[in-house]
N, C-alpha and C. Protein backbone atom coordinates (compact mmCIF):
# COMPACT_ATOMS: atom_id res chain seq x y z
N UNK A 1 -10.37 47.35 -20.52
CA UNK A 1 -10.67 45.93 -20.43
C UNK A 1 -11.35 45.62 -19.11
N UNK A 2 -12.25 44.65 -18.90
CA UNK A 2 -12.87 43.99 -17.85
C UNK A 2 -12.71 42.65 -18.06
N UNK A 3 -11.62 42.43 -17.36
CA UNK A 3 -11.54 40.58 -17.19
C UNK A 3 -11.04 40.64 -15.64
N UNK A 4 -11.72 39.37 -15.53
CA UNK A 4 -11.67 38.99 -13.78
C UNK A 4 -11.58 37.77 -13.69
N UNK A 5 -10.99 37.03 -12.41
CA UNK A 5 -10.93 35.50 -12.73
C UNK A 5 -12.09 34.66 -12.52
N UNK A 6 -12.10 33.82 -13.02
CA UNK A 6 -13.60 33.20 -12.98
C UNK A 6 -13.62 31.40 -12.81
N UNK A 7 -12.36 31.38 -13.00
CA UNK A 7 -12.03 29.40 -12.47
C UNK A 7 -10.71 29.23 -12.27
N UNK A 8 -10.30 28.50 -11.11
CA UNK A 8 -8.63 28.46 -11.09
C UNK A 8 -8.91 26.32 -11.22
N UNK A 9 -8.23 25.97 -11.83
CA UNK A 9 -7.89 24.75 -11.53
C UNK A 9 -6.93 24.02 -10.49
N UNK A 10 -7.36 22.74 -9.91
CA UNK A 10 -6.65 22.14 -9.02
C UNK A 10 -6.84 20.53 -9.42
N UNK A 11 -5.95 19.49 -9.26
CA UNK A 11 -6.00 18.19 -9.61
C UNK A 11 -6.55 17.48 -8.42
N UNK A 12 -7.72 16.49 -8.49
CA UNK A 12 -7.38 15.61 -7.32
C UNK A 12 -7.64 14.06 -7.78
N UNK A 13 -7.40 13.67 -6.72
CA UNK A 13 -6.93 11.75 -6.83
C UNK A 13 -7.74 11.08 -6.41
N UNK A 14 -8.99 11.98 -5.66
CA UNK A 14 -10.22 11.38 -4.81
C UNK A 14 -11.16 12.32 -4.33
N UNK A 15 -11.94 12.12 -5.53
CA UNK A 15 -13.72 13.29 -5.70
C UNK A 15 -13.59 12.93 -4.32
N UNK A 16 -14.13 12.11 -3.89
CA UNK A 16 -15.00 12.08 -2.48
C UNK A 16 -14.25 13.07 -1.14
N UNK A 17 -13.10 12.68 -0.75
CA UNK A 17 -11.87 13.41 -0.53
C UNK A 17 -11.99 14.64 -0.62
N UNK A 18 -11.90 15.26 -1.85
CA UNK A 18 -11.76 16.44 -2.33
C UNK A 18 -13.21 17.50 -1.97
N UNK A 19 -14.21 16.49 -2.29
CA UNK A 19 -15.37 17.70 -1.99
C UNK A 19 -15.44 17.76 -0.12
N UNK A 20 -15.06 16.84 0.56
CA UNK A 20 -15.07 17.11 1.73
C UNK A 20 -14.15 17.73 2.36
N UNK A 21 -13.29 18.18 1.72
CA UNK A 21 -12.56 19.20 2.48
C UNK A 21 -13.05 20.14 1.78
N UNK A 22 -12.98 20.91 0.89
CA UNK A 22 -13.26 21.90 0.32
C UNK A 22 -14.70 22.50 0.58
N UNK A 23 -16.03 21.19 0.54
CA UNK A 23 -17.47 21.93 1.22
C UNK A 23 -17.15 22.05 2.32
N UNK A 24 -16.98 20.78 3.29
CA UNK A 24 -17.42 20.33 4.87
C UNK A 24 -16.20 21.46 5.04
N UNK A 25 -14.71 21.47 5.25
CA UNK A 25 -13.79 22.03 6.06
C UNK A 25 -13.50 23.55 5.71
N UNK A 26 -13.66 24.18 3.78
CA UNK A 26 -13.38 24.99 3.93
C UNK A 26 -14.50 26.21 3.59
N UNK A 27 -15.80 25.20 3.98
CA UNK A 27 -16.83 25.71 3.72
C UNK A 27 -17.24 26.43 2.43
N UNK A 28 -16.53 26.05 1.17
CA UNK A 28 -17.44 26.46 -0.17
C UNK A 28 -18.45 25.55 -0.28
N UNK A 29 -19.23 26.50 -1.45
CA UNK A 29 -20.49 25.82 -1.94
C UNK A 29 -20.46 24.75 -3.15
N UNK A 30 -20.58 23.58 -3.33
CA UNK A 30 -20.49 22.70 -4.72
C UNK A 30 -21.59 23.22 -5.47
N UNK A 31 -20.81 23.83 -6.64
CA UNK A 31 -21.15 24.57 -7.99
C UNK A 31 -21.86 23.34 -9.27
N UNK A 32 -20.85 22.37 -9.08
CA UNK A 32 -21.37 21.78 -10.32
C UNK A 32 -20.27 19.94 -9.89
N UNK A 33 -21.05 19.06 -9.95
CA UNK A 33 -20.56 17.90 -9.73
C UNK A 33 -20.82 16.89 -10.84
N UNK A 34 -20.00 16.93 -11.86
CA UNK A 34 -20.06 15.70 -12.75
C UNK A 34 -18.89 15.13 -13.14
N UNK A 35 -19.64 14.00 -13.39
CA UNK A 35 -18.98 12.56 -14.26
C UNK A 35 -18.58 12.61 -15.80
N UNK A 36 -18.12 11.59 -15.59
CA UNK A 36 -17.66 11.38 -17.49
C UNK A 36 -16.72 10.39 -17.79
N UNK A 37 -16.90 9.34 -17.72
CA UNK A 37 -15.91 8.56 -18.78
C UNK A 37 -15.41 7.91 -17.57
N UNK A 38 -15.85 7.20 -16.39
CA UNK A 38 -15.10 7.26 -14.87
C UNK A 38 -14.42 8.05 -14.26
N UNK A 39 -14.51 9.50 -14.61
CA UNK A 39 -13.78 10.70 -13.61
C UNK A 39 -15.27 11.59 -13.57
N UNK A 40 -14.31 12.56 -12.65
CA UNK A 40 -15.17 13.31 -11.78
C UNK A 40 -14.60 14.66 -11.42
N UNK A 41 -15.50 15.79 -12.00
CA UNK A 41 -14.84 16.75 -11.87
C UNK A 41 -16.15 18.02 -10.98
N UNK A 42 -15.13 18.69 -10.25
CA UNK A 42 -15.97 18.97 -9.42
C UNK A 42 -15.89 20.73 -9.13
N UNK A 43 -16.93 21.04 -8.92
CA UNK A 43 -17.07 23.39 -8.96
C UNK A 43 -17.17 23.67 -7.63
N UNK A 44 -16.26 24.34 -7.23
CA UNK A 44 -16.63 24.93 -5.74
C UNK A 44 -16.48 26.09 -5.62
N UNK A 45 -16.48 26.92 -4.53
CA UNK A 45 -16.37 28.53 -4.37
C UNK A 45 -17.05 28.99 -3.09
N UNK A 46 -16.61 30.20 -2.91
CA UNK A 46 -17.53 30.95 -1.72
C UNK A 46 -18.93 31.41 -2.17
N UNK A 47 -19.70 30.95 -1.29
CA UNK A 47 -20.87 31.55 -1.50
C UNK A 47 -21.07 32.86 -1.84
N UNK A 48 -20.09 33.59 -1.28
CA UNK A 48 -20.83 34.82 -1.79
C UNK A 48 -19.47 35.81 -3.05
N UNK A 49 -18.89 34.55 -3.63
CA UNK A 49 -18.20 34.99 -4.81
C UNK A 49 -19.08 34.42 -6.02
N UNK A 50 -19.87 34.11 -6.08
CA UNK A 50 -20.64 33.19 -7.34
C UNK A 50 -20.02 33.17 -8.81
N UNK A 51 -18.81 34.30 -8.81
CA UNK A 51 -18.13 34.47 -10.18
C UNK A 51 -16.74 33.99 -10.65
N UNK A 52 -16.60 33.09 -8.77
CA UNK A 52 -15.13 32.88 -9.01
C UNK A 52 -14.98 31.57 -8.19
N UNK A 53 -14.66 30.55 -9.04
CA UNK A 53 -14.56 29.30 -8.37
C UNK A 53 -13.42 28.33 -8.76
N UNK A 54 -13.14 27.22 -7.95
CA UNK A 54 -11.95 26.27 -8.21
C UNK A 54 -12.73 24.92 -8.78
N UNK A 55 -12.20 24.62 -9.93
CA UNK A 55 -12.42 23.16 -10.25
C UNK A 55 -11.73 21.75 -10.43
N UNK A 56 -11.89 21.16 -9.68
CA UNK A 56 -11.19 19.89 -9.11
C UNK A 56 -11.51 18.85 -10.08
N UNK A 57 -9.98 19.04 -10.78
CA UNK A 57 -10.26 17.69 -11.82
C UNK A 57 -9.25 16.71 -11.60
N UNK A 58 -9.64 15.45 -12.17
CA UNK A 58 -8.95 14.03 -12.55
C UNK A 58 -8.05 15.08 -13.07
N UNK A 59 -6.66 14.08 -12.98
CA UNK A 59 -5.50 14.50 -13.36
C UNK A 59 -5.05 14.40 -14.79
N UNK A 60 -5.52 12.73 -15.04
CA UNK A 60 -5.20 12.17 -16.08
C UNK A 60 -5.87 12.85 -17.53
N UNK A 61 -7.34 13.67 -17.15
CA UNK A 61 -8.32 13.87 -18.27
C UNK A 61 -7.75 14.41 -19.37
N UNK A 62 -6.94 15.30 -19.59
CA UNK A 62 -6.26 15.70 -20.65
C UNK A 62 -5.84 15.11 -21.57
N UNK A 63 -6.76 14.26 -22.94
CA UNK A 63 -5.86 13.59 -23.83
C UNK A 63 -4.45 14.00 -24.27
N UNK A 64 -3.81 15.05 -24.30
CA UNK A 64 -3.06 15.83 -24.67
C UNK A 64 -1.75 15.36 -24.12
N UNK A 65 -1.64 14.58 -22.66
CA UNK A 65 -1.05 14.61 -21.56
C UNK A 65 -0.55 12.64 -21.72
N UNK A 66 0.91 13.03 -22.32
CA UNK A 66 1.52 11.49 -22.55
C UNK A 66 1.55 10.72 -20.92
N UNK A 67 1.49 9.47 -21.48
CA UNK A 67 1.77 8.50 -20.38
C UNK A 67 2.64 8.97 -19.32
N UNK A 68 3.57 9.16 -19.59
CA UNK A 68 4.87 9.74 -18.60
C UNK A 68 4.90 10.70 -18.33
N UNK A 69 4.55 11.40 -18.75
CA UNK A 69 3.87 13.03 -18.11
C UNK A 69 2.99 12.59 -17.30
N UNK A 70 1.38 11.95 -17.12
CA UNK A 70 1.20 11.56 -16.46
C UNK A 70 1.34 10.92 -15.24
N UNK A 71 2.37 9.99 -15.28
CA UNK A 71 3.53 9.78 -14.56
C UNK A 71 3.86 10.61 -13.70
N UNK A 72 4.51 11.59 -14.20
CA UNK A 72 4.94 12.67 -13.26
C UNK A 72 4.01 13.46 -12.80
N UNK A 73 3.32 13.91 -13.38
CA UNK A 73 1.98 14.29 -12.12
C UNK A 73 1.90 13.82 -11.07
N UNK A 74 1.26 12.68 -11.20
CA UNK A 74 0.97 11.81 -9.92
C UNK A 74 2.00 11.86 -9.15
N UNK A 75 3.40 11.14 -9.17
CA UNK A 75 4.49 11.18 -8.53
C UNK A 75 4.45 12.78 -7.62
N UNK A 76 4.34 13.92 -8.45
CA UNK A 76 4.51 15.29 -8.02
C UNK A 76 3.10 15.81 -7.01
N UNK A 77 2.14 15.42 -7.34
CA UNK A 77 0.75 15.50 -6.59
C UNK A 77 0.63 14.48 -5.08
N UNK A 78 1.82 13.52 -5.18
CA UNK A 78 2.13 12.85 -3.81
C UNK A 78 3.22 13.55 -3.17
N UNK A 79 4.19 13.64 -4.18
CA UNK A 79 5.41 14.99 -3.03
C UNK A 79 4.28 16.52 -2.77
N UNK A 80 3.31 16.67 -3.11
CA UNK A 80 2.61 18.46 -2.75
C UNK A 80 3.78 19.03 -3.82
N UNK A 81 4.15 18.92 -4.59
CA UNK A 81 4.62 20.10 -5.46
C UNK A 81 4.47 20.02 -6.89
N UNK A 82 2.88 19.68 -7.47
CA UNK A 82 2.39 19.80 -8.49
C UNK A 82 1.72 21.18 -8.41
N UNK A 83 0.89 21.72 -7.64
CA UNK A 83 -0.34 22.71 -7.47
C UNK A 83 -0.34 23.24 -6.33
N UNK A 84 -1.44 24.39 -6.54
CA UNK A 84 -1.44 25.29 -5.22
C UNK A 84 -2.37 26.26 -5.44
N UNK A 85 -3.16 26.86 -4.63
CA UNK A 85 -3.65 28.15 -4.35
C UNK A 85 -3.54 29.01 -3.65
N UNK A 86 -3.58 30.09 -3.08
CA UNK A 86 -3.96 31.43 -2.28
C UNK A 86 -5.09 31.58 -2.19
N UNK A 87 -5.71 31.33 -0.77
CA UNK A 87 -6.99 32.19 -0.43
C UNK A 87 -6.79 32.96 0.69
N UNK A 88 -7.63 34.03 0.98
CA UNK A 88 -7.60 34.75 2.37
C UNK A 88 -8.68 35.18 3.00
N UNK A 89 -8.70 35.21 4.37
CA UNK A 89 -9.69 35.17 5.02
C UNK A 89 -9.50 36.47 5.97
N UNK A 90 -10.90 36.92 7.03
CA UNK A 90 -10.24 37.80 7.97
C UNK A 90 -10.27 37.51 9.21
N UNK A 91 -10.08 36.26 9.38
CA UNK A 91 -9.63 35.54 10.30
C UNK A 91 -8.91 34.03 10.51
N UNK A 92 -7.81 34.49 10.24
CA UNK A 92 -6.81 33.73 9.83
C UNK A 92 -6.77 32.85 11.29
N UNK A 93 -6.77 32.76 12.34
CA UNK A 93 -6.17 31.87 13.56
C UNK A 93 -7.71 30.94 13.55
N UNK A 94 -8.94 31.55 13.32
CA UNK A 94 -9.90 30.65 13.64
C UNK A 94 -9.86 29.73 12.43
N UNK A 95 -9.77 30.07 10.81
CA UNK A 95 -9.85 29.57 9.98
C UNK A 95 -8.87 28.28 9.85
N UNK A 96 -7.19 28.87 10.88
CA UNK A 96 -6.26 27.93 10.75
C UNK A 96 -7.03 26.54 11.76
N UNK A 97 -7.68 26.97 12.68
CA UNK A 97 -7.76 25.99 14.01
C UNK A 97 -9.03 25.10 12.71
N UNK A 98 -9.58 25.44 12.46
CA UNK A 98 -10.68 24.69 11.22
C UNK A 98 -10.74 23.53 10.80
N UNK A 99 -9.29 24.22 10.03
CA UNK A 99 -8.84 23.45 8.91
C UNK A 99 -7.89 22.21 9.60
N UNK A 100 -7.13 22.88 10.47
CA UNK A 100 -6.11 21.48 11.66
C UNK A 100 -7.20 21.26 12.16
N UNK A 101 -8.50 20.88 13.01
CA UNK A 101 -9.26 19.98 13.22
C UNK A 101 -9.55 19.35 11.95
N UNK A 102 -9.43 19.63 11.36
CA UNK A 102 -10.10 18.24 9.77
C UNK A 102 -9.28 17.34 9.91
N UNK A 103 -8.11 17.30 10.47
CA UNK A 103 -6.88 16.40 10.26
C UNK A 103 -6.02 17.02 8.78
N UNK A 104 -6.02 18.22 8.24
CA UNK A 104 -5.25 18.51 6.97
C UNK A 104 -4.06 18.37 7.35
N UNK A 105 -3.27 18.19 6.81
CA UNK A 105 -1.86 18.07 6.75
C UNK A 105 -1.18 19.68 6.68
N UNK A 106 -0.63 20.25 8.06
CA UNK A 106 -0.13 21.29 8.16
C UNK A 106 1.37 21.64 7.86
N UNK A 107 1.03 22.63 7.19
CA UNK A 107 2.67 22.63 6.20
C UNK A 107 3.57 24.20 6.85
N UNK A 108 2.28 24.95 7.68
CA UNK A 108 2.64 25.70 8.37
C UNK A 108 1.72 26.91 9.15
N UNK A 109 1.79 26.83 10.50
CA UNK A 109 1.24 27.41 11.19
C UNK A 109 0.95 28.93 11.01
N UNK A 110 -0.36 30.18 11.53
CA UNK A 110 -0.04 31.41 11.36
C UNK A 110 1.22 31.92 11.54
N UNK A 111 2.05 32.44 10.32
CA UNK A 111 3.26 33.54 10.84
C UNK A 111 3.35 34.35 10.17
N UNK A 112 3.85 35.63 10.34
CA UNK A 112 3.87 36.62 9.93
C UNK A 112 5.24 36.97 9.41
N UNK A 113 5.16 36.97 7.36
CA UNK A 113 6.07 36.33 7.00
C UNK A 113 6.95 37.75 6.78
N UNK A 114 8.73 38.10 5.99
CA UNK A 114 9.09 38.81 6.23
C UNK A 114 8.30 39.93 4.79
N UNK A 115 7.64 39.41 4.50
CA UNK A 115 7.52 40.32 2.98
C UNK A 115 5.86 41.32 3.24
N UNK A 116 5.41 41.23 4.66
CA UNK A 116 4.39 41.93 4.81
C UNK A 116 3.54 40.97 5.55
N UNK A 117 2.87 39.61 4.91
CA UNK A 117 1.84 39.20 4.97
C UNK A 117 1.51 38.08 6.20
N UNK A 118 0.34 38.01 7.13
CA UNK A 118 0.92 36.73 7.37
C UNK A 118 0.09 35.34 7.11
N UNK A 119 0.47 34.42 7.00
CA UNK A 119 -0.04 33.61 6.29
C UNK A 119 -0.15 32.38 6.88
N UNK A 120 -0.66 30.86 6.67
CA UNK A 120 -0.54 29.80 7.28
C UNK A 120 -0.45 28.70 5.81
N UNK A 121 -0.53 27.47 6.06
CA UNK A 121 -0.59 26.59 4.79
C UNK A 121 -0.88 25.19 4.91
N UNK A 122 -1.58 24.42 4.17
CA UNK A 122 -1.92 23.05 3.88
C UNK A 122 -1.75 22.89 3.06
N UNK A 123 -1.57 21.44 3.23
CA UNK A 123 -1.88 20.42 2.11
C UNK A 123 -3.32 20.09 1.89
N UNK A 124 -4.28 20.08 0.81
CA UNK A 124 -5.66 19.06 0.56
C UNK A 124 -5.29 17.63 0.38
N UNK A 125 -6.10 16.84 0.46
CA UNK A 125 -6.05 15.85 0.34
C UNK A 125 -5.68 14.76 -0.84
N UNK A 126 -5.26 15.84 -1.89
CA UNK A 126 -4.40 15.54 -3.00
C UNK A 126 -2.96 16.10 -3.01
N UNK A 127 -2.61 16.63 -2.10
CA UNK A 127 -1.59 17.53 -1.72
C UNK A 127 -1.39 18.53 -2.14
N UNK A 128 -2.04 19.47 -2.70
CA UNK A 128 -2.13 20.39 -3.50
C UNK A 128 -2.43 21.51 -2.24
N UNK A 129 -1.01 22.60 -2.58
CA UNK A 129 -1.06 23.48 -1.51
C UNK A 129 -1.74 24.61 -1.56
N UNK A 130 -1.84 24.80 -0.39
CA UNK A 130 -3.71 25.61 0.18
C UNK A 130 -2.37 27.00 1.43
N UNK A 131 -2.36 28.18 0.78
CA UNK A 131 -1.90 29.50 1.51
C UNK A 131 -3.19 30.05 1.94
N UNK A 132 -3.27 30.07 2.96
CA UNK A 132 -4.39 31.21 3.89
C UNK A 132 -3.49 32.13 4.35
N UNK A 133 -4.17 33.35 3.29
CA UNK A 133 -3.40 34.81 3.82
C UNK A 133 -4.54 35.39 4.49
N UNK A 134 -4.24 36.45 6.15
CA UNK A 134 -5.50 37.24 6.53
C UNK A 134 -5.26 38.43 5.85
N UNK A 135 -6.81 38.19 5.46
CA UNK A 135 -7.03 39.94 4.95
C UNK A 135 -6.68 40.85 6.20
N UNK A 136 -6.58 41.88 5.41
CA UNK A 136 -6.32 43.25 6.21
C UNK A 136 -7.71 44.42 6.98
């Protein structure tokens, strides 16, 4: 088999918001920016992954997704414990200083955790948590 990942999803509460941290702070490239129906869903990635990107959608878009479920999204996307990713870089202390100049909401500084790795963490601006592991 050859399968590889090719889109991770993330929710946000504010396109505008969202593409500026993710172009301006964490320096991906915007893949694809559209509308529909008053939402806004949005493609980002590293430039030089072109096969593997995050897409930032309205929360609500899912017809599928009852009122009160909805509900709880939102509620959970304001506590940060709806969503999340892992990315890594190979330079984890400059990437951390980066991202704390944007003003992100730091959930934890470089440390070197007990299971090998070391890692740092944010919140985006939907609260959706952001792990920066350094590569090796």
């Amino acid at each position: 088999m050859d399968i590889t990942i090719h889109a991770s999803f993330l929710p946000h509460d504010d396109a505008d918001a969202a593409l500026a941290f993710y172009r301006d702070t964490l320096g991906f490239e915007v893949r694809n920016d559209v509308g529909y129906d008053g939402m806004r869903w949005l493609t980002v990635g590293p430039a030089d992954q072109p096969g593997t990107s995050i897409v930032l959608t309205p929360p609500a878009a899912d017809p599928g997704v009852t009122d009160e479920e909805r509900r709880t999204i939102v509620e959970m996307m304001a506590k940060g414990t709806y969503a999340g990713i892992l990315l890594a870089t190979a330079d984890l202390d400059g990437t951390f200083e980066r991202v704390q100049a944007s003003g992100a909401e730091v959930v934890q500084e470089p440390t070197k955790q007990p299971y090998g790795v070391r890692d740092c963490a944010f919140r985006d601006p939907s609260g959706n948590l952001i792990r920066i592991q350094e590569r090796a």
